[in-house]
N, C-alpha and C. Protein backbone atom coordinates (compact mmCIF):
# COMPACT_ATOMS: atom_id res chain seq x y z
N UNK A 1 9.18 0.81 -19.66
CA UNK A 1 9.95 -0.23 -19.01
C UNK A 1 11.28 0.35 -18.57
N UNK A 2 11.85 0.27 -17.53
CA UNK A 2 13.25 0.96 -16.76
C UNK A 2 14.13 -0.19 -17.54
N UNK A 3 15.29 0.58 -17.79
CA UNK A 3 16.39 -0.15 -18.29
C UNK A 3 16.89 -1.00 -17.36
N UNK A 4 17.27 -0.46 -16.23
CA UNK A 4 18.02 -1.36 -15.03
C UNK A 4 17.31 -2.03 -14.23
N UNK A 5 17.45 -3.06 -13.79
CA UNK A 5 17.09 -3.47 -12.24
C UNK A 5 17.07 -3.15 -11.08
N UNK A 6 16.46 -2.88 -10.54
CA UNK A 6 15.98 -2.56 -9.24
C UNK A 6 17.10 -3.34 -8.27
N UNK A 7 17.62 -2.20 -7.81
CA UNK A 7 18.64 -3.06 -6.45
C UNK A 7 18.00 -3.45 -5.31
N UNK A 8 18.14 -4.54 -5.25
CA UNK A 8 17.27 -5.03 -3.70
C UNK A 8 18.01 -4.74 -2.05
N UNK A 9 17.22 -4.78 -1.25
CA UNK A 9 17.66 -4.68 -0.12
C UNK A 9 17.17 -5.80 0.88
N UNK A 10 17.64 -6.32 1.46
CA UNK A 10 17.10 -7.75 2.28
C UNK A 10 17.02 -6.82 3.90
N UNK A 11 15.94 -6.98 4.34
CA UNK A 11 15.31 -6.46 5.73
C UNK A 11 14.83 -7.49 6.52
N UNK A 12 15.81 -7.97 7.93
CA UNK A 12 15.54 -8.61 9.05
C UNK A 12 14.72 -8.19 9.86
N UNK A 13 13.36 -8.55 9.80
CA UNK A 13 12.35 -7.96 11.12
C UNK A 13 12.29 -8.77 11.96
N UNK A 14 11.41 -8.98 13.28
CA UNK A 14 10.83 -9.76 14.04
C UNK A 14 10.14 -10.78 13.47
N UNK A 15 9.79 -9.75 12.59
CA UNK A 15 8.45 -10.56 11.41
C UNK A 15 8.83 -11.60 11.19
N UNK A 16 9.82 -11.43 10.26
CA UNK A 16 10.40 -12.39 9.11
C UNK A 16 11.16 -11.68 8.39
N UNK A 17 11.86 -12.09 7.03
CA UNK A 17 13.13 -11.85 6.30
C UNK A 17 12.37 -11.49 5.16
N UNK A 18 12.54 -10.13 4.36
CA UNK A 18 11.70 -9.46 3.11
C UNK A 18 12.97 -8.75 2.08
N UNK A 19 12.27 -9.06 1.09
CA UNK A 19 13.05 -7.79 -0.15
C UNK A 19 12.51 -7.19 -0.63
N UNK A 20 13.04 -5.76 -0.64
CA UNK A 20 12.58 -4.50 -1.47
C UNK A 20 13.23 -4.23 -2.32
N UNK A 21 12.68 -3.30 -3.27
CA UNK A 21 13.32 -2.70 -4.06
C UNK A 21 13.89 -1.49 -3.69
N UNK A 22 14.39 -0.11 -4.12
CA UNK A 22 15.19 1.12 -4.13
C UNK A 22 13.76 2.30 -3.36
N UNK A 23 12.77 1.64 -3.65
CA UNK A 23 11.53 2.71 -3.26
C UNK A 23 11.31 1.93 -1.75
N UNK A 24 11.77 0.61 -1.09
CA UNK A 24 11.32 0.13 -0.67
C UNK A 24 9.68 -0.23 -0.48
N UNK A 25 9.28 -1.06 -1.75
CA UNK A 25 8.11 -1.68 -1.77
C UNK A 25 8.81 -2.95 -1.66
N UNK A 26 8.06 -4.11 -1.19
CA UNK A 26 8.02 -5.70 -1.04
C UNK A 26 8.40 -5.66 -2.94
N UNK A 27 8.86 -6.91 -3.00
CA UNK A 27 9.27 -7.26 -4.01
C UNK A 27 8.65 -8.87 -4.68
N UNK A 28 7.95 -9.14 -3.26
CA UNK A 28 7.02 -10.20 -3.34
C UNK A 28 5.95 -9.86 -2.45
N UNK A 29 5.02 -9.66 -3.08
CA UNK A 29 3.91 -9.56 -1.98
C UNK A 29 3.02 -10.39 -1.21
N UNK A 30 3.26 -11.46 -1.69
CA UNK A 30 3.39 -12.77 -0.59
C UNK A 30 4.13 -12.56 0.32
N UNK A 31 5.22 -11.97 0.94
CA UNK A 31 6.05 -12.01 1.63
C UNK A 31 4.99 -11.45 2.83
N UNK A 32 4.24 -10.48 2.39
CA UNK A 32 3.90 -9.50 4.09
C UNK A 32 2.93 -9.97 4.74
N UNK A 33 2.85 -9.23 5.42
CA UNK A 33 2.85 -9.42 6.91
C UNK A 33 2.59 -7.83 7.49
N UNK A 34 1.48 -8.43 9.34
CA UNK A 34 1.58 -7.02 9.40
C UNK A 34 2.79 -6.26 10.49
N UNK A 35 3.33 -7.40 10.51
CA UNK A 35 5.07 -6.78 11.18
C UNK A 35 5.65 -5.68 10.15
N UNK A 36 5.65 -6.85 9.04
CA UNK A 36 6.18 -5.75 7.65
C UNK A 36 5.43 -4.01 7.37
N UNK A 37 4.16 -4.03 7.76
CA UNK A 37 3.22 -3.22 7.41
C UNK A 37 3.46 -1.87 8.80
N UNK A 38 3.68 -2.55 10.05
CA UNK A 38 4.03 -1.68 11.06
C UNK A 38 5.28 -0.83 10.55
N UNK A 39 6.56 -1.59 10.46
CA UNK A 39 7.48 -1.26 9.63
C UNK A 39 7.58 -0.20 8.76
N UNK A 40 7.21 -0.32 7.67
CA UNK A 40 6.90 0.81 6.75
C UNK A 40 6.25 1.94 7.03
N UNK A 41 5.07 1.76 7.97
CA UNK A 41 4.19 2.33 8.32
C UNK A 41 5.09 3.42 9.00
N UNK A 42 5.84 2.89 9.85
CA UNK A 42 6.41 3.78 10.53
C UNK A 42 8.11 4.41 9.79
N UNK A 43 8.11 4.37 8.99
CA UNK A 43 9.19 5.37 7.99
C UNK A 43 8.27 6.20 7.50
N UNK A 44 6.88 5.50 6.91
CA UNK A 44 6.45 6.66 6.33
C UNK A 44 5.60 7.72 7.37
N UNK A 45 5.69 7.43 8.33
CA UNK A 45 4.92 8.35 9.52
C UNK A 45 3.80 8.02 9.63
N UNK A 46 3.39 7.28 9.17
CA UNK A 46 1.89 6.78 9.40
C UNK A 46 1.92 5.85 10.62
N UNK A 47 0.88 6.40 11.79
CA UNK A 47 0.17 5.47 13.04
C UNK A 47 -1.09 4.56 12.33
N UNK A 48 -1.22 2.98 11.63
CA UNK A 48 -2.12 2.82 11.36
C UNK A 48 -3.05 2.83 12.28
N UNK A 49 -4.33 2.98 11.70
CA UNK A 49 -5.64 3.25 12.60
C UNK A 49 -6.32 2.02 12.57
N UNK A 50 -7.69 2.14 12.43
CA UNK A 50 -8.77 0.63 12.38
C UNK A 50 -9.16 0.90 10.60
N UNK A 51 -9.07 2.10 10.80
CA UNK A 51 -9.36 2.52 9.22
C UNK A 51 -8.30 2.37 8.39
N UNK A 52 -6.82 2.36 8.77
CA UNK A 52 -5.84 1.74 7.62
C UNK A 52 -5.71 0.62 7.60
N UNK A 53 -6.05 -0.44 8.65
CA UNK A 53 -6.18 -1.58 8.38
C UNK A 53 -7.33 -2.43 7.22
N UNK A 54 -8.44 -1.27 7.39
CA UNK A 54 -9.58 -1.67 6.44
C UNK A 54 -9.19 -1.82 5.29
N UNK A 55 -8.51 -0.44 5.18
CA UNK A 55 -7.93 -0.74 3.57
C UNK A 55 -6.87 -1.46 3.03
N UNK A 56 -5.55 -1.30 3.99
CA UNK A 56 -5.08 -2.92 4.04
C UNK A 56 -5.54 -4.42 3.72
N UNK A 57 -6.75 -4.66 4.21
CA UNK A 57 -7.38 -5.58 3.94
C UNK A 57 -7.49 -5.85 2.19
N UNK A 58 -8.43 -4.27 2.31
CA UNK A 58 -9.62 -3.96 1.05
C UNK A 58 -8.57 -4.90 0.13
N UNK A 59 -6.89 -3.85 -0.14
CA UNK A 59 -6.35 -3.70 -1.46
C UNK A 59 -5.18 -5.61 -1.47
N UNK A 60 -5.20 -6.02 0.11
CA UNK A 60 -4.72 -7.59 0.20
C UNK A 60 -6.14 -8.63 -0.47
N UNK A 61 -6.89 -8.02 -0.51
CA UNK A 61 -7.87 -9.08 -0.92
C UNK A 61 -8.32 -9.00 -2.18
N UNK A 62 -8.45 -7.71 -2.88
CA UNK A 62 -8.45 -6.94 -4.08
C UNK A 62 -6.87 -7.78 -4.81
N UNK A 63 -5.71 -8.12 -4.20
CA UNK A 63 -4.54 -8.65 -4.99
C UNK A 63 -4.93 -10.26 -4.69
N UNK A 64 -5.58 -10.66 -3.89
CA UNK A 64 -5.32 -12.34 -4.06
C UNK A 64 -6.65 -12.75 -5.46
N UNK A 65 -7.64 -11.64 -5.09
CA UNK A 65 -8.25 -12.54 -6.11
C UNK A 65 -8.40 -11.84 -7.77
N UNK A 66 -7.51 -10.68 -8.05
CA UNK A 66 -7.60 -10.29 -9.21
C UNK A 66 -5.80 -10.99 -10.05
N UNK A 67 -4.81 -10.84 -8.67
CA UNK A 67 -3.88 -10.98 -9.23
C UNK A 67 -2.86 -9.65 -9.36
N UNK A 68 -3.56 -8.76 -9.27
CA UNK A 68 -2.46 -7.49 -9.36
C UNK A 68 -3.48 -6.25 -8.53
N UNK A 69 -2.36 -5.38 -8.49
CA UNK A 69 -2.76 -4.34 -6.63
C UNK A 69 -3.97 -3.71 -7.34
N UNK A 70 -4.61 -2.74 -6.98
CA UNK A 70 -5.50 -2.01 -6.68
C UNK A 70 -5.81 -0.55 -7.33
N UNK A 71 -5.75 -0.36 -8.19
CA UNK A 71 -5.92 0.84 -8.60
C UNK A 71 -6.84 1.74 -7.43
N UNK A 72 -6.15 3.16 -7.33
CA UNK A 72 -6.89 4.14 -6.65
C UNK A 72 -8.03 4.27 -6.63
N UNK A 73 -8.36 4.42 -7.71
CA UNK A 73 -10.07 4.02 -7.94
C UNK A 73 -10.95 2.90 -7.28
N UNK A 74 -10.06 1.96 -7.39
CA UNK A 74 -11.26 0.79 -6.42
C UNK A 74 -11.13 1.04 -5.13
N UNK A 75 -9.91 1.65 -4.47
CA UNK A 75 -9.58 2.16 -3.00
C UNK A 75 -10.54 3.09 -2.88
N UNK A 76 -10.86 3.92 -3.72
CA UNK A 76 -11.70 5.10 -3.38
C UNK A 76 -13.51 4.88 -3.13
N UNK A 77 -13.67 4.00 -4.51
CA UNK A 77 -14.82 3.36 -4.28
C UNK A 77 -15.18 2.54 -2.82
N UNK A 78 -14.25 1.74 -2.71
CA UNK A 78 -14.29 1.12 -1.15
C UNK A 78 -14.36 2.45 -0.07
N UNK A 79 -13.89 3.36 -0.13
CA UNK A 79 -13.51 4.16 1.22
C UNK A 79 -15.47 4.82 1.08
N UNK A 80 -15.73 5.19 -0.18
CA UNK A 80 -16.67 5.68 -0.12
C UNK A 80 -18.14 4.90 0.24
N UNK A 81 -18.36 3.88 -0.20
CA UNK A 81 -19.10 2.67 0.69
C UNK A 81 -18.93 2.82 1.83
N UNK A 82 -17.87 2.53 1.74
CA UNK A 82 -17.49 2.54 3.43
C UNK A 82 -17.61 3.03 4.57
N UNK A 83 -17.83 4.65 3.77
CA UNK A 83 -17.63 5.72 4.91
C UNK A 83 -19.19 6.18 4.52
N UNK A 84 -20.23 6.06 3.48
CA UNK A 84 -21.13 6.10 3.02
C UNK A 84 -21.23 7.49 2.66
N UNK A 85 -20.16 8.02 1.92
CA UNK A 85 -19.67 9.40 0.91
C UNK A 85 -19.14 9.27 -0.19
N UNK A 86 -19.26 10.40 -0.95
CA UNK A 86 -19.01 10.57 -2.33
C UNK A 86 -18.15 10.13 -2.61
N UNK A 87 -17.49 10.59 -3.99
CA UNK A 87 -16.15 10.51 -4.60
C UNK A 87 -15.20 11.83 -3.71
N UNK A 88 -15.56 12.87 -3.43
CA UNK A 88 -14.78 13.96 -3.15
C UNK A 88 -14.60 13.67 -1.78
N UNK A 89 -15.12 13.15 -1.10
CA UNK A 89 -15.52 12.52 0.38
C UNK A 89 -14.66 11.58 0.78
N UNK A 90 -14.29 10.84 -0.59
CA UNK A 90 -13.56 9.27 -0.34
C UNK A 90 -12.25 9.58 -0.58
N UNK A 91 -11.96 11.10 -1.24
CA UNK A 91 -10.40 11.76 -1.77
C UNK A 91 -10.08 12.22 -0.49
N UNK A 92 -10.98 12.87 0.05
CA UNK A 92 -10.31 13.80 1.14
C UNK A 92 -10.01 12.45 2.06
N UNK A 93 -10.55 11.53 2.64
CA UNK A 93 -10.19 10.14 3.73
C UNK A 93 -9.32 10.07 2.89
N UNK A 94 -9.11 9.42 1.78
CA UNK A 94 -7.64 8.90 1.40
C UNK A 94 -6.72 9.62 1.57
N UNK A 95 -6.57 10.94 1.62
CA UNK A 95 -5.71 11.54 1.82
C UNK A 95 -5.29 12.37 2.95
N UNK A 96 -6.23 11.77 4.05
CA UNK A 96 -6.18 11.86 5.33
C UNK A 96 -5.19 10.54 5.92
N UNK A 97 -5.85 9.52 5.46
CA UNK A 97 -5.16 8.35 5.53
C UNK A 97 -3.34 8.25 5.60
N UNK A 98 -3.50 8.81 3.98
CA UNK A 98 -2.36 8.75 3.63
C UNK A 98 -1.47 9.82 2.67
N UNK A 99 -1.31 10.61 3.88
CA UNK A 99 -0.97 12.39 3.46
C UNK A 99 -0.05 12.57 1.94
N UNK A 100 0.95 11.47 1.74
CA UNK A 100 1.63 11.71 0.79
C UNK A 100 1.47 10.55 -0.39
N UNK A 101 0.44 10.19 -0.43
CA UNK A 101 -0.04 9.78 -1.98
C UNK A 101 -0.58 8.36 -1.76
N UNK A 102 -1.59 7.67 -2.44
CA UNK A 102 -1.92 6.26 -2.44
C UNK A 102 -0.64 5.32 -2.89
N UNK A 103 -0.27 5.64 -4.24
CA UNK A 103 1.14 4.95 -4.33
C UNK A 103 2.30 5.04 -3.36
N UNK A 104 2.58 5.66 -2.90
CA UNK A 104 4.25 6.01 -2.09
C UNK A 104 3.78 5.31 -0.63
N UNK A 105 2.20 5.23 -0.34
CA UNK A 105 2.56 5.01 1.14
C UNK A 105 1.53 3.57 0.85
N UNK A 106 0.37 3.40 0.85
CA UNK A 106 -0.36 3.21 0.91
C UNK A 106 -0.67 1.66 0.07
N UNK A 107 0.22 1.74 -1.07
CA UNK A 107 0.48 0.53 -1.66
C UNK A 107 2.02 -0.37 -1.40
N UNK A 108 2.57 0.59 -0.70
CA UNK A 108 4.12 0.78 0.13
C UNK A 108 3.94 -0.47 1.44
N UNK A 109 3.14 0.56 2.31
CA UNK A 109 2.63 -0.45 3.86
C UNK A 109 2.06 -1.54 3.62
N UNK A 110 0.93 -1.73 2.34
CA UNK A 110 0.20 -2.84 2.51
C UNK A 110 0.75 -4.22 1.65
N UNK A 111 1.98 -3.98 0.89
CA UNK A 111 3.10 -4.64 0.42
C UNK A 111 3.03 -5.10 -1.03
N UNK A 112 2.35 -4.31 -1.71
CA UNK A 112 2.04 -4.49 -2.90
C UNK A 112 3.60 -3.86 -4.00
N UNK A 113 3.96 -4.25 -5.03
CA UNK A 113 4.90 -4.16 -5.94
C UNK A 113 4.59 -2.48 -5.71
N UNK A 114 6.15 -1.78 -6.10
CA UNK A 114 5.86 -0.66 -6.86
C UNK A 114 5.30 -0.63 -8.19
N UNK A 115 3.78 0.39 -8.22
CA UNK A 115 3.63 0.63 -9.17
C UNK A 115 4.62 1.50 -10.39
N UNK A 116 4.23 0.94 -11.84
CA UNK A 116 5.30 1.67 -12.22
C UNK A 116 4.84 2.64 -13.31
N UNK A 117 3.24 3.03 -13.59
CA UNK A 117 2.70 4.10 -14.28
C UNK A 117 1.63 4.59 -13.71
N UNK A 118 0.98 4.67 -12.27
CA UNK A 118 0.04 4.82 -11.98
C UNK A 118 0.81 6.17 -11.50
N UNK A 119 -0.67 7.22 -11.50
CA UNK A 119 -0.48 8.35 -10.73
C UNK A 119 -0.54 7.96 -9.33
N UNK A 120 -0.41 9.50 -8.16
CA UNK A 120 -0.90 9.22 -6.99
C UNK A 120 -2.18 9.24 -6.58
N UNK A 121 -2.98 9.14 -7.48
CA UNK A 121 -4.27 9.18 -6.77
C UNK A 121 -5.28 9.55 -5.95
């Protein structure tokens, strides 16, 4: 558990009005949106594709009905269905996807809380 609180930052889009935390993740993930998701997308250098939207979806629908984001693992499982490849198959797309880690970008764009013990995946 972090001793301090997370300093927020309030961000005016087109979108709508959002808060992050210091990593800039949403701080409510109700809040997003895919204004919000362009946004991020584009600090972190990512052009989403048809395929980051999939998973966008996957890990927004994976949080409404479990209640909390997505572990890498179910992202991976999905990519691999998906793409109808392995586990090593579904690492290399994810990380095609999203060059610098499932956490930092990937749970970042699609507006899910920072995780706060998960690896990158």
């Amino acid at each position: 558990m972090r001793a301090l609180p997370d300093k927020i930052t309030d961000i005016d889009l087109p979108s709508g009005h959002f808060h992050v935390d210091e990593g800039g993740y949403l701080t409510d993930p109700g809040d997003w949106n895919e204004g919000f998701a362009q946004y991020c997308a584009a600090l972190e250098g990512v052009e989403p594709t048809e395929a980051h939207w999939k998973v966008f979806a996957f890990m927004r629908a994976y949080l409404d009905e479990h209640g909390i984001a997505a572990d890498a693992r179910f992202v991976l499982k999905f990519l691999a269905e998906t793409h109808g490849t392995d586990k090593a198959g579904a690492r290399k797309i994810m990380f095609n996807l999203f060059p610098y880690g499932y956490v930092r970008q990937a749970c970042k764009i699609a507006g899910m809380r920072q995780p706060r013990a998960w690896s990158t995946g």
